[in-house]
C-alpha atoms as a PDB file:
ATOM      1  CA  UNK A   1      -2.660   8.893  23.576  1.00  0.00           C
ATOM      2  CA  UNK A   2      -1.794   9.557  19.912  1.00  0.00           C
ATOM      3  CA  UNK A   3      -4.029   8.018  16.976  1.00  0.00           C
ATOM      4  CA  UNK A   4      -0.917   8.027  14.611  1.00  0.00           C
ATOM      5  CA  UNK A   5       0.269   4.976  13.462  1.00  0.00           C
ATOM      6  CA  UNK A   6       3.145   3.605  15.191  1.00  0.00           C
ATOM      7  CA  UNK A   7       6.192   3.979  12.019  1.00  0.00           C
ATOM      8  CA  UNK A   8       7.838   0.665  11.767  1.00  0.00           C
ATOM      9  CA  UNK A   9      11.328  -0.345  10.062  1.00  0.00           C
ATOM     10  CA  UNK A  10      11.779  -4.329   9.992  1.00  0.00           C
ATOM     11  CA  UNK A  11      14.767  -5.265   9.694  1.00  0.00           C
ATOM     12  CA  UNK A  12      15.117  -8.755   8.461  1.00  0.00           C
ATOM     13  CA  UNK A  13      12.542  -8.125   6.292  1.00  0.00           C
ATOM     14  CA  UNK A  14      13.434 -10.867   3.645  1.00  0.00           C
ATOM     15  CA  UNK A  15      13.584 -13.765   6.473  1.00  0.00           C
ATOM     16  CA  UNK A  16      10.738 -15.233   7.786  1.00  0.00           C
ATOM     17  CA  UNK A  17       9.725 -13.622  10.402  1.00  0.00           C
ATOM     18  CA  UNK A  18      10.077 -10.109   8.650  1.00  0.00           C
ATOM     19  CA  UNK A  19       8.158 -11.035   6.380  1.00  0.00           C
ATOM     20  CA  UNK A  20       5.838 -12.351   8.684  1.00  0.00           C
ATOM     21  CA  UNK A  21       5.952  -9.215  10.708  1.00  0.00           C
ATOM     22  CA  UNK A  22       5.453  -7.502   6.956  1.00  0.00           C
ATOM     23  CA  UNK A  23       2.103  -9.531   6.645  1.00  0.00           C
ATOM     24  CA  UNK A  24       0.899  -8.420   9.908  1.00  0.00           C
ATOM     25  CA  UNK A  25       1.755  -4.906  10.244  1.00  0.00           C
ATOM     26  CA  UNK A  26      -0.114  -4.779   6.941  1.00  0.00           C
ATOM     27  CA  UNK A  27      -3.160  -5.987   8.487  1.00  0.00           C
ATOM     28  CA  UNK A  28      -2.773  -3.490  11.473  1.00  0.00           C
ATOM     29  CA  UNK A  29      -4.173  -0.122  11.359  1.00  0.00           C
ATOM     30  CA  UNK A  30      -1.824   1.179  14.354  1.00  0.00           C
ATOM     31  CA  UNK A  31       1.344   0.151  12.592  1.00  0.00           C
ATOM     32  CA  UNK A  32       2.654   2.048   9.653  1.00  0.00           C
ATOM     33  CA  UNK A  33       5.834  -0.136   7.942  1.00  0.00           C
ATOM     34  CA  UNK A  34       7.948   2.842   6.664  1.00  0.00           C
ATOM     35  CA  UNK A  35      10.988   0.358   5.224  1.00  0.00           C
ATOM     36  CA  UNK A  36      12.181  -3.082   5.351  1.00  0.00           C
ATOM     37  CA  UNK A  37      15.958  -3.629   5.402  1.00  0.00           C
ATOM     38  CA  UNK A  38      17.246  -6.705   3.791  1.00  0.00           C
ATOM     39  CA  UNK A  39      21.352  -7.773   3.692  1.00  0.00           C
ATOM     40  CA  UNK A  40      21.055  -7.516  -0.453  1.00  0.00           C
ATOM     41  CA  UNK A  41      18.237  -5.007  -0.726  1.00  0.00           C
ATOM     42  CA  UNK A  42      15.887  -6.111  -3.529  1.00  0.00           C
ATOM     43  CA  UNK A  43      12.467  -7.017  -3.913  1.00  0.00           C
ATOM     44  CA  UNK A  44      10.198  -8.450  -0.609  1.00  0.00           C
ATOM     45  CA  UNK A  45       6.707  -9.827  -2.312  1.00  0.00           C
ATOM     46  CA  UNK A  46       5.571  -8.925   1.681  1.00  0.00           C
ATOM     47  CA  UNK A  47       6.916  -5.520   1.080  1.00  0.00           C
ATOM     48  CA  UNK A  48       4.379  -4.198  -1.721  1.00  0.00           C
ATOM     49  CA  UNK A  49       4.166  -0.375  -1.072  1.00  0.00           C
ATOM     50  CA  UNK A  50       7.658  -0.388   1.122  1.00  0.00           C
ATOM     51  CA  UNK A  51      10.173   0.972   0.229  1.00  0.00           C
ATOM     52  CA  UNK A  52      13.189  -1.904   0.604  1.00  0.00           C
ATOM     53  CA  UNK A  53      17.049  -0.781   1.561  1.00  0.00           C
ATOM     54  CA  UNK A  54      20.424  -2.736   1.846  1.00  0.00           C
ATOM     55  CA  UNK A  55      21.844  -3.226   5.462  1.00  0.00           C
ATOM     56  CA  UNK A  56      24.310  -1.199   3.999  1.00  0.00           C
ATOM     57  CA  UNK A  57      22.190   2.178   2.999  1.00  0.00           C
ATOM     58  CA  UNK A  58      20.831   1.574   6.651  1.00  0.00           C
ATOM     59  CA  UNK A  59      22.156   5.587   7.442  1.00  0.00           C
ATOM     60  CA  UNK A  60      18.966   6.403   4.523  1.00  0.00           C
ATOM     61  CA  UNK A  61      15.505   4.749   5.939  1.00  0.00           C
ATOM     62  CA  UNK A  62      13.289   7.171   6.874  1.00  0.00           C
ATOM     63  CA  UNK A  63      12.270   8.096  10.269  1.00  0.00           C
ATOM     64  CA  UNK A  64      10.939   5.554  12.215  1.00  0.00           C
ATOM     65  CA  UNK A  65       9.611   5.324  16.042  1.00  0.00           C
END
């Protein structure tokens, strides 16, 4: 089994259970959040270091598992 961090995209991310999910995955050392998709985009105060996209700019997250 791998020790790298699962890489997570929530999408949702400005409801409440992404940012729930956010707040937990933040607290998890196997989970890795590598962006939150919102409808709007914007700012997620959950979000802190991720980086936030539009539903729309969906095609340009990163890579996620």
């Amino acid at each position: 089994m791998s020790n790298l961090p699962i890489r997570l995209l929530i999408h949702g991310a400005s409801g409440r259970m992404g940012r729930a999910l956010l707040r937990l995955a933040a607290d998890d050392a196997r989970l890795e959040v590598v962006a939150a998709v919102s409808g709007q985009g914007g700012f997620i105060a959950e979000a802190d270091s991720v980086p936030v996209f539009a539903a729309k700019d969906f095609a340009q997250v990163p890579a996620f598992d």
